[in-house]
N, C-alpha and C. Protein backbone atom coordinates (compact mmCIF):
# COMPACT_ATOMS: atom_id res chain seq x y z
N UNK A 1 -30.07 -1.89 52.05
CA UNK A 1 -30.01 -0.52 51.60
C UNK A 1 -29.71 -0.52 50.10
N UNK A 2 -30.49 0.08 49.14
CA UNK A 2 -30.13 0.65 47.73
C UNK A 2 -28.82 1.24 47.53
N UNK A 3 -28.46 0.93 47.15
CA UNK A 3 -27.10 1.50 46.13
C UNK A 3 -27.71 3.08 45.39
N UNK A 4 -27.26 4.31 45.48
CA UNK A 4 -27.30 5.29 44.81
C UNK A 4 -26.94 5.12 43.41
N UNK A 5 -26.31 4.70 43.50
CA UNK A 5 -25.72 4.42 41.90
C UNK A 5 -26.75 3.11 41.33
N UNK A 6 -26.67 2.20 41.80
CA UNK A 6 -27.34 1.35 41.29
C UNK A 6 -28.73 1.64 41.11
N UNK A 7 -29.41 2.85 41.53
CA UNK A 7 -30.95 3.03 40.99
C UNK A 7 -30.67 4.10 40.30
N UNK A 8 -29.38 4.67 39.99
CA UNK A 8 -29.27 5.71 38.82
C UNK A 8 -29.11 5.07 37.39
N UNK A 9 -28.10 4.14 37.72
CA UNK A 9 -27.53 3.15 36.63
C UNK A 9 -29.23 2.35 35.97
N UNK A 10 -29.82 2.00 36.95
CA UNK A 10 -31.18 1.20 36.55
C UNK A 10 -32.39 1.96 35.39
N UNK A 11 -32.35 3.19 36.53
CA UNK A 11 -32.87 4.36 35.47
C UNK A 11 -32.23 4.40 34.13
N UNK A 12 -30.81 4.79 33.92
CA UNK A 12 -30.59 4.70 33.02
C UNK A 12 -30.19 3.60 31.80
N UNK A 13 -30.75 2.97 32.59
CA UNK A 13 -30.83 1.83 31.48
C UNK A 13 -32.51 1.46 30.57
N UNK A 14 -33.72 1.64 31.66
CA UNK A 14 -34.58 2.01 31.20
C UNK A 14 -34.74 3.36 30.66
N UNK A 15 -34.40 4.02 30.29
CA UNK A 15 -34.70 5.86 29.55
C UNK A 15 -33.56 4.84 28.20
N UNK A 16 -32.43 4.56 28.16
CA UNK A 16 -31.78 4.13 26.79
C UNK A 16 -31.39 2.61 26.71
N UNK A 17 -32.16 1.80 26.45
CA UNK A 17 -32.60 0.29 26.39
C UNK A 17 -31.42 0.19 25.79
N UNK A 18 -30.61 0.87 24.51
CA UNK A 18 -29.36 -0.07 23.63
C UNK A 18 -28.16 0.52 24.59
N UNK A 19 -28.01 1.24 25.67
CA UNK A 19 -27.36 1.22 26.60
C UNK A 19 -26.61 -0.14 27.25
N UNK A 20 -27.83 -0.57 27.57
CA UNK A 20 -27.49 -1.79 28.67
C UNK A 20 -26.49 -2.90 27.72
N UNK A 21 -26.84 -2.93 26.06
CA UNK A 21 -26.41 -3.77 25.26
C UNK A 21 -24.70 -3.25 24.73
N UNK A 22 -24.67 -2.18 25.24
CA UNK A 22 -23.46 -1.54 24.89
C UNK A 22 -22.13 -1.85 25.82
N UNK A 23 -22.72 -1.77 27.57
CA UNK A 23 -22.46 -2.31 28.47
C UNK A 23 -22.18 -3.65 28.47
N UNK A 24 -22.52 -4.19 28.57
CA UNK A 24 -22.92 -6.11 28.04
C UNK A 24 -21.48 -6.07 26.80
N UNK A 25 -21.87 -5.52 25.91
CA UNK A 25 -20.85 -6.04 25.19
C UNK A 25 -19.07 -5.62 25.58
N UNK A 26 -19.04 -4.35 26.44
CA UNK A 26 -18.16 -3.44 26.59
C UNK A 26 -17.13 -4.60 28.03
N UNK A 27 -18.43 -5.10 28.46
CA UNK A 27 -17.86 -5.92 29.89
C UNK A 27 -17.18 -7.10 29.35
N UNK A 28 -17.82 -8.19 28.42
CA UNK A 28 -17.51 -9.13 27.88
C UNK A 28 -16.92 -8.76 26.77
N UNK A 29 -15.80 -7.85 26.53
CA UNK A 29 -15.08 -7.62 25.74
C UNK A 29 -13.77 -7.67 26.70
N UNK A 30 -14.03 -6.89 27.71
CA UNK A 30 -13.13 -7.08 28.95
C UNK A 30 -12.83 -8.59 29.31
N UNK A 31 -13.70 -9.34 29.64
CA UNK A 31 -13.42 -10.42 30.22
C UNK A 31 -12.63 -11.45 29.10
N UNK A 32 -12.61 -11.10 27.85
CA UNK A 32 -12.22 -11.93 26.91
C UNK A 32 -11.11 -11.44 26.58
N UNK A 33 -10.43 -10.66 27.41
CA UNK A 33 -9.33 -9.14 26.67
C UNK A 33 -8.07 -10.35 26.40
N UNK A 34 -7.37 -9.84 25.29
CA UNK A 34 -5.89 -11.08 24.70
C UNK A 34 -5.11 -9.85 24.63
N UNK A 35 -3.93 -9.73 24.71
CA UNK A 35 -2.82 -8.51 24.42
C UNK A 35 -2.51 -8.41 23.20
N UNK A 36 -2.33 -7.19 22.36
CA UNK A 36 -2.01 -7.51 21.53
C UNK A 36 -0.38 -7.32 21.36
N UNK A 37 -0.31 -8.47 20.14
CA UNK A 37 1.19 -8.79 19.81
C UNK A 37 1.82 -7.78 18.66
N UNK A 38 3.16 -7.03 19.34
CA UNK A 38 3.66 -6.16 18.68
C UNK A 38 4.79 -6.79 17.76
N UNK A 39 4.87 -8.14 17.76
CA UNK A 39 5.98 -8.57 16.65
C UNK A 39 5.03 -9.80 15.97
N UNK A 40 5.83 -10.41 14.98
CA UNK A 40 5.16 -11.17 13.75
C UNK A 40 5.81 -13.10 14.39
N UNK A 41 4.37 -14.14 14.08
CA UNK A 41 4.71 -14.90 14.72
C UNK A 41 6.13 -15.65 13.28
N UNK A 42 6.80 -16.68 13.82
CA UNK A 42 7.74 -17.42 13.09
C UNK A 42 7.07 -17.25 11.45
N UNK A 43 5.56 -17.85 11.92
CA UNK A 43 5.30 -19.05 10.66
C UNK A 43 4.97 -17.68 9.63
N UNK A 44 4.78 -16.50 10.14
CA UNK A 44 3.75 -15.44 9.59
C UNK A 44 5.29 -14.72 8.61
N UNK A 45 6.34 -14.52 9.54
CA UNK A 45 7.47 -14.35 8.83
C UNK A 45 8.40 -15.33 7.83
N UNK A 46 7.98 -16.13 7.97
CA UNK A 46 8.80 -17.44 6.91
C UNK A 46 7.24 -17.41 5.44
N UNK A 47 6.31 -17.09 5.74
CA UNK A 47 5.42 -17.14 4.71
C UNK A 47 5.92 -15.88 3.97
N UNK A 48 6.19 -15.00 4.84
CA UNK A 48 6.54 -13.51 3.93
C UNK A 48 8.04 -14.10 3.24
N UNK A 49 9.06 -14.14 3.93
CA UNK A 49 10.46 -14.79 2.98
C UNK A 49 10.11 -15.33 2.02
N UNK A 50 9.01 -16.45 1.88
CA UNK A 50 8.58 -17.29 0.75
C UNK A 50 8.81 -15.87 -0.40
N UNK A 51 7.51 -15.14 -0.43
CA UNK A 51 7.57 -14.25 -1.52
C UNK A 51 8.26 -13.27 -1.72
N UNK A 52 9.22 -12.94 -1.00
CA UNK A 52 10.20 -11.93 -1.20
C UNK A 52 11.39 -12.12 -1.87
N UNK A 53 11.95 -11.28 -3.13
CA UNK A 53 13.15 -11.75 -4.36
C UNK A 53 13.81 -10.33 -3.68
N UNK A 54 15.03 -10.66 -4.30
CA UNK A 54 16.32 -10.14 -4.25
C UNK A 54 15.28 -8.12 -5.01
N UNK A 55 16.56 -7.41 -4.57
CA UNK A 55 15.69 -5.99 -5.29
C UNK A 55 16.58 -5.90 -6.93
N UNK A 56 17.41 -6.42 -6.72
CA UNK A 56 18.13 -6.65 -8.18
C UNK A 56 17.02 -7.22 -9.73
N UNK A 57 16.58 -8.35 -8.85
CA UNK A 57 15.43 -9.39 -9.64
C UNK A 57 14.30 -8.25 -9.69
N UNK A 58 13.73 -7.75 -8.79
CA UNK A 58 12.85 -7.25 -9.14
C UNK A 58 12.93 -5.80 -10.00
N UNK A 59 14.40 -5.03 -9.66
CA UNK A 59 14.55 -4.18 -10.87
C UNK A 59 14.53 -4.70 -12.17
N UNK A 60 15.09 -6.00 -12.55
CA UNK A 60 14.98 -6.38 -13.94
C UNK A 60 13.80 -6.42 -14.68
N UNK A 61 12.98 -7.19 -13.38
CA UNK A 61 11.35 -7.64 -14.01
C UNK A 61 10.63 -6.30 -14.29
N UNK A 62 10.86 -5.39 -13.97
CA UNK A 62 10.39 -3.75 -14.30
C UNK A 62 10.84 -3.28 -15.09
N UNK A 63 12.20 -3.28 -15.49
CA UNK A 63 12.78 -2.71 -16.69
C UNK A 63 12.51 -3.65 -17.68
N UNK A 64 12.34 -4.92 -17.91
CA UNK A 64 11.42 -5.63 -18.47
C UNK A 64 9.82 -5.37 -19.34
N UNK A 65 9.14 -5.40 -18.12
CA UNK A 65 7.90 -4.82 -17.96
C UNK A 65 7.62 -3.44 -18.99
N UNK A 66 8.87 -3.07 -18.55
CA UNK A 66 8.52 -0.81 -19.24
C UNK A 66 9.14 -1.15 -20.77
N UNK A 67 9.63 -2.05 -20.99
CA UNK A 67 10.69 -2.19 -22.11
C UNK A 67 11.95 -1.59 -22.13
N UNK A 68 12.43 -1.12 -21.05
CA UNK A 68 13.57 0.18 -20.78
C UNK A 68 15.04 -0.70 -21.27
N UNK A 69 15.09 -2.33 -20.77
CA UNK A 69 16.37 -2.93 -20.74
C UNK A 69 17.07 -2.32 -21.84
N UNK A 70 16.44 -2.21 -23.44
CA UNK A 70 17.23 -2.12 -24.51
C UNK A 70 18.10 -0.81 -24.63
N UNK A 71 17.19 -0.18 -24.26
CA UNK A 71 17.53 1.68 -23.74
C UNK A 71 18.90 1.60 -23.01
N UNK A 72 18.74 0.78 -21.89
CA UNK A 72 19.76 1.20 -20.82
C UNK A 72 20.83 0.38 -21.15
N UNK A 73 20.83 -0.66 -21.94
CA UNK A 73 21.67 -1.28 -23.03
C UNK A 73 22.53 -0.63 -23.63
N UNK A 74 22.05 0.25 -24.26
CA UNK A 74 22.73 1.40 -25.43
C UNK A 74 23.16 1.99 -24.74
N UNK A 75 22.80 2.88 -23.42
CA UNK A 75 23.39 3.88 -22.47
C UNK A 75 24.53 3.35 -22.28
N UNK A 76 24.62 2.38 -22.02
CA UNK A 76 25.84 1.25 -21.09
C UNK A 76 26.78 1.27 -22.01
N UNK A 77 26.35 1.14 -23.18
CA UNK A 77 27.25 1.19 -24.25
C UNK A 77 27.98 2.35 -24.64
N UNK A 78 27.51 3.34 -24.82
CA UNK A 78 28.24 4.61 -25.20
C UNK A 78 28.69 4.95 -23.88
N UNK A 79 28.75 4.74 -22.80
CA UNK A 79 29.04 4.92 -21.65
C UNK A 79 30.58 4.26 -21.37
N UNK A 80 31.04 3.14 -22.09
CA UNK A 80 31.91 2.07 -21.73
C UNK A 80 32.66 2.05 -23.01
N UNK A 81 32.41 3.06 -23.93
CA UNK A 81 33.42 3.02 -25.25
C UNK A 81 34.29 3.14 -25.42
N UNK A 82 34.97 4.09 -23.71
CA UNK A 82 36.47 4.15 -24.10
C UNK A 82 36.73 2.90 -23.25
N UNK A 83 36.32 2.05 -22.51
CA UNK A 83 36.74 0.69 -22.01
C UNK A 83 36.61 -0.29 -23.25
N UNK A 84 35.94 -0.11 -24.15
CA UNK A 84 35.68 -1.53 -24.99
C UNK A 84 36.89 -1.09 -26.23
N UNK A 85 36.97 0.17 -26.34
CA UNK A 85 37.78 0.64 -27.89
C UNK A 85 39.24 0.71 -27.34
N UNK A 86 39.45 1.10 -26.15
CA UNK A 86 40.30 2.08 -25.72
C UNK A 86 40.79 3.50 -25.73
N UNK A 87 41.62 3.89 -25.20
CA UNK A 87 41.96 5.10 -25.14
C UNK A 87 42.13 6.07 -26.41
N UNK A 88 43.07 5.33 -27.38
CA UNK A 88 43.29 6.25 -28.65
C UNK A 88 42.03 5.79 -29.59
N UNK A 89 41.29 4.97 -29.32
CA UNK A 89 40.49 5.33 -30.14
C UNK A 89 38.74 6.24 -29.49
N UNK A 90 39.28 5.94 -28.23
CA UNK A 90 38.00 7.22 -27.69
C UNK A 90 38.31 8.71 -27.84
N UNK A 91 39.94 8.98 -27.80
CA UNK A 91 40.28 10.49 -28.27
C UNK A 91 39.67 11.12 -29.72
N UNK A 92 39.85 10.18 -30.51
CA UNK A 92 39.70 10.23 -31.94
C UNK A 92 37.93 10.34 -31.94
N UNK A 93 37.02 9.79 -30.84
CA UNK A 93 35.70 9.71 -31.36
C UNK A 93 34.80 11.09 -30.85
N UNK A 94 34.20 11.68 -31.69
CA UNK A 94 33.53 13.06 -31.70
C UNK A 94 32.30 12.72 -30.79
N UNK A 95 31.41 11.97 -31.59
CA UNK A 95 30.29 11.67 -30.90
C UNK A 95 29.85 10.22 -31.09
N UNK A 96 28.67 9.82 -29.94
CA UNK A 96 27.98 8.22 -30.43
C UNK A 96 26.45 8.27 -30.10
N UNK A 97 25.77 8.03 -30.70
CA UNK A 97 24.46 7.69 -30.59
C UNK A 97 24.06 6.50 -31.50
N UNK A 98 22.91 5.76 -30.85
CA UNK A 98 21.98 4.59 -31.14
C UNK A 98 21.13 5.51 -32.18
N UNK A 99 20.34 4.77 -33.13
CA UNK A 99 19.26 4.89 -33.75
C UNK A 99 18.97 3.53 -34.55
N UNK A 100 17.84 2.77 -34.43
CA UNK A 100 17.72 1.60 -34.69
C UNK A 100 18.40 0.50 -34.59
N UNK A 101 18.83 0.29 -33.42
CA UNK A 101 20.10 -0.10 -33.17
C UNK A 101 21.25 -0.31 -33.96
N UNK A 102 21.24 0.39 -34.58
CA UNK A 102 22.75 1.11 -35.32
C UNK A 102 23.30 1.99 -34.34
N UNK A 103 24.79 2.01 -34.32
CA UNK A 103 25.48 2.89 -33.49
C UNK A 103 26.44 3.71 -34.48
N UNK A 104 26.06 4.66 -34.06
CA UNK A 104 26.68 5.99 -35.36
C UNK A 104 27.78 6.79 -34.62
N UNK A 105 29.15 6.62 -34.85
CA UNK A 105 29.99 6.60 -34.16
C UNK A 105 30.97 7.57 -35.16
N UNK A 106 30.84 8.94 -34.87
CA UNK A 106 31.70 10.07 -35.47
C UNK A 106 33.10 10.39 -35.05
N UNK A 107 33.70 9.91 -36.05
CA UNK A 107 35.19 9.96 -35.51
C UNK A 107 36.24 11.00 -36.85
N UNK A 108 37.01 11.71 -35.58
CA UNK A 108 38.23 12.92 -36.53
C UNK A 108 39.28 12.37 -37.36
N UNK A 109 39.44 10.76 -37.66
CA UNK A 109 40.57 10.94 -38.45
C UNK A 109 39.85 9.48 -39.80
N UNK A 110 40.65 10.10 -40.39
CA UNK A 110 39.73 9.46 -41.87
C UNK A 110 40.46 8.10 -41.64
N UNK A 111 41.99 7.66 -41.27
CA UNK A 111 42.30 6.72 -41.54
C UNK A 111 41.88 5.49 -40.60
N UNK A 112 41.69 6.22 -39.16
CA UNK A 112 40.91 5.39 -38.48
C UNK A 112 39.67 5.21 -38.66
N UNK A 113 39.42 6.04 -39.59
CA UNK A 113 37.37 5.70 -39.55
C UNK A 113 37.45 4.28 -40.76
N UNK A 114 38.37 4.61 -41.84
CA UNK A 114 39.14 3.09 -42.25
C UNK A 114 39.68 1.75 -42.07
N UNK A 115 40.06 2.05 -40.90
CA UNK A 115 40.57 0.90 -40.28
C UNK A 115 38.99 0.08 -39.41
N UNK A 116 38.21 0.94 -38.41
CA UNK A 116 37.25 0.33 -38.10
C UNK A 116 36.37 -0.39 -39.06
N UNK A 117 36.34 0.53 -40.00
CA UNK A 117 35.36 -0.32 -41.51
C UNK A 117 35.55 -1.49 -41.57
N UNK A 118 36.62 -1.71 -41.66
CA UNK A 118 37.33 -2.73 -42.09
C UNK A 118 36.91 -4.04 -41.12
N UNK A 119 37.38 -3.76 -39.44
CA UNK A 119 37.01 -4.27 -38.60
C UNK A 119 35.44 -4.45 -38.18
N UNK A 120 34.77 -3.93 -38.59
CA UNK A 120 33.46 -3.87 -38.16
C UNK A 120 32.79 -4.68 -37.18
N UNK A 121 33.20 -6.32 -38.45
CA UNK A 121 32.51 -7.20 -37.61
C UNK A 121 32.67 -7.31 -35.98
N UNK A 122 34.38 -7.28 -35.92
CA UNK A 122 34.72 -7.39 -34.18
C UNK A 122 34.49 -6.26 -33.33
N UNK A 123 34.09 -5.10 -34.04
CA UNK A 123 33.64 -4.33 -33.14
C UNK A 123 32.59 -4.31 -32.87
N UNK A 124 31.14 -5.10 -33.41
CA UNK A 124 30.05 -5.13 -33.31
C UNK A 124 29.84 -6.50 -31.92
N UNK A 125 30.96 -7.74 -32.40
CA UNK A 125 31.11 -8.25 -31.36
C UNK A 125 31.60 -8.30 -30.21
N UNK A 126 32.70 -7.08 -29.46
CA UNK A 126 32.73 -6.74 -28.48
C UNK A 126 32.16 -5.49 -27.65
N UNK A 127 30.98 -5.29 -28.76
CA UNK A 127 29.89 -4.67 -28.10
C UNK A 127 28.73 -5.33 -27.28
N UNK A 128 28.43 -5.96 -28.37
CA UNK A 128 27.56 -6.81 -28.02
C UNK A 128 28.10 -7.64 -26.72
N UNK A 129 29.20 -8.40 -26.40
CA UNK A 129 29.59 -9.14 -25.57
C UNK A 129 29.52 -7.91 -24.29
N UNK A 130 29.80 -6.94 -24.22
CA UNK A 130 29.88 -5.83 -23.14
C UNK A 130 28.73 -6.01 -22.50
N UNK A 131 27.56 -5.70 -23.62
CA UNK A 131 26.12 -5.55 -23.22
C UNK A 131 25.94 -6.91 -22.74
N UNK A 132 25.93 -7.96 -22.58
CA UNK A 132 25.52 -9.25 -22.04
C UNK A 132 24.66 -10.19 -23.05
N UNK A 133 23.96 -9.19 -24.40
CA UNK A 133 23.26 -9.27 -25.37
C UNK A 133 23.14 -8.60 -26.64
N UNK A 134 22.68 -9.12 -27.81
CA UNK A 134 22.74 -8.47 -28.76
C UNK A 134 22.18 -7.26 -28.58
N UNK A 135 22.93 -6.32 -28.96
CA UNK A 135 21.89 -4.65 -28.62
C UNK A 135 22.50 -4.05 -30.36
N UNK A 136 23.88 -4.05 -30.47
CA UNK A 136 24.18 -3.40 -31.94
C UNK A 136 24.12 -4.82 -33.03
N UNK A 137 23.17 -4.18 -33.63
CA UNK A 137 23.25 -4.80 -35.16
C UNK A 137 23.82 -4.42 -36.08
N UNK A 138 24.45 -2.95 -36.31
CA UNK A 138 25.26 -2.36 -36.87
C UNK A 138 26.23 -1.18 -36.36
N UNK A 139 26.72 -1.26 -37.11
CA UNK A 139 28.07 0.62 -36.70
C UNK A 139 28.19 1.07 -37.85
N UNK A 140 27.80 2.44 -38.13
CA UNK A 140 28.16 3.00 -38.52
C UNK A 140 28.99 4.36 -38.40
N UNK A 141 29.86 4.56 -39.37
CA UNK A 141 31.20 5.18 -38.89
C UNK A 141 31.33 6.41 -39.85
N UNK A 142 31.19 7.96 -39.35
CA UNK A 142 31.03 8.78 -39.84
C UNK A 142 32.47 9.88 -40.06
């Protein structure tokens, strides 16, 4: 006895010939079926560790990259003036800004703006030592 289906299925394989090839491939896709894997094998994760740096390292290599380090240098600096000068002499200071890396450092009393003069050099060097690098090449004292 014929199969109903099987002389429908036949028909329709003659009326759409790339049918049957669709089938064919759809079956033997089945028979070859592998699961797929929802986690990463050992070797696939130790290749990724290879190239992966700290996010510290890679912030540097960007602020690098943009040229920003020198910028955020100077920030750091006027940021940390009453830690590097101390207290009575951060009361005394009006304002600070960078410009060519000169640091222009406006201060209210004439005798201390004297006394730093004087000092210059060591204040240029425990700037610089703050920053990790040379950033002030000069102070000037207004």
């Amino acid at each position: 006895m014929v199969d109903y289906w099987q002389i429908r299925f036949n028909r329709h394989i003659f009326a759409f010939p790339h049918l049957h090839i669709f089938i064919h491939s759809f079956t033997h896709s089945l028979i070859n079926y592998k699961p797929v894997r929802y986690y990463k094998k050992k070797e696939e994760i130790d290749r990724r560790k290879a190239t992966m740096q700290p996010i510290g390292e890679s912030l540097k290599a960007l602020m690098q990259a943009y040229r920003l380090d020198g910028k955020l240098s100077e920030v750091h600096i006027v940021q940390s003036w009453e830690k590097i000068m101390g207290k009575p002499i951060a009361l005394k200071t009006q304002q600070l800004y960078f410009k060519d890396h000169k640091l222009f450092v406006r201060l209210t009393s004439a005798p201390l703006k004297h006394e730093l003069n004087m000092s210059k050099s060591k204040v240029i060097e425990l700037l610089n030592l703050e920053a990790g690098r040379e950033v002030v090449k000069d102070v000037v004292f207004l």
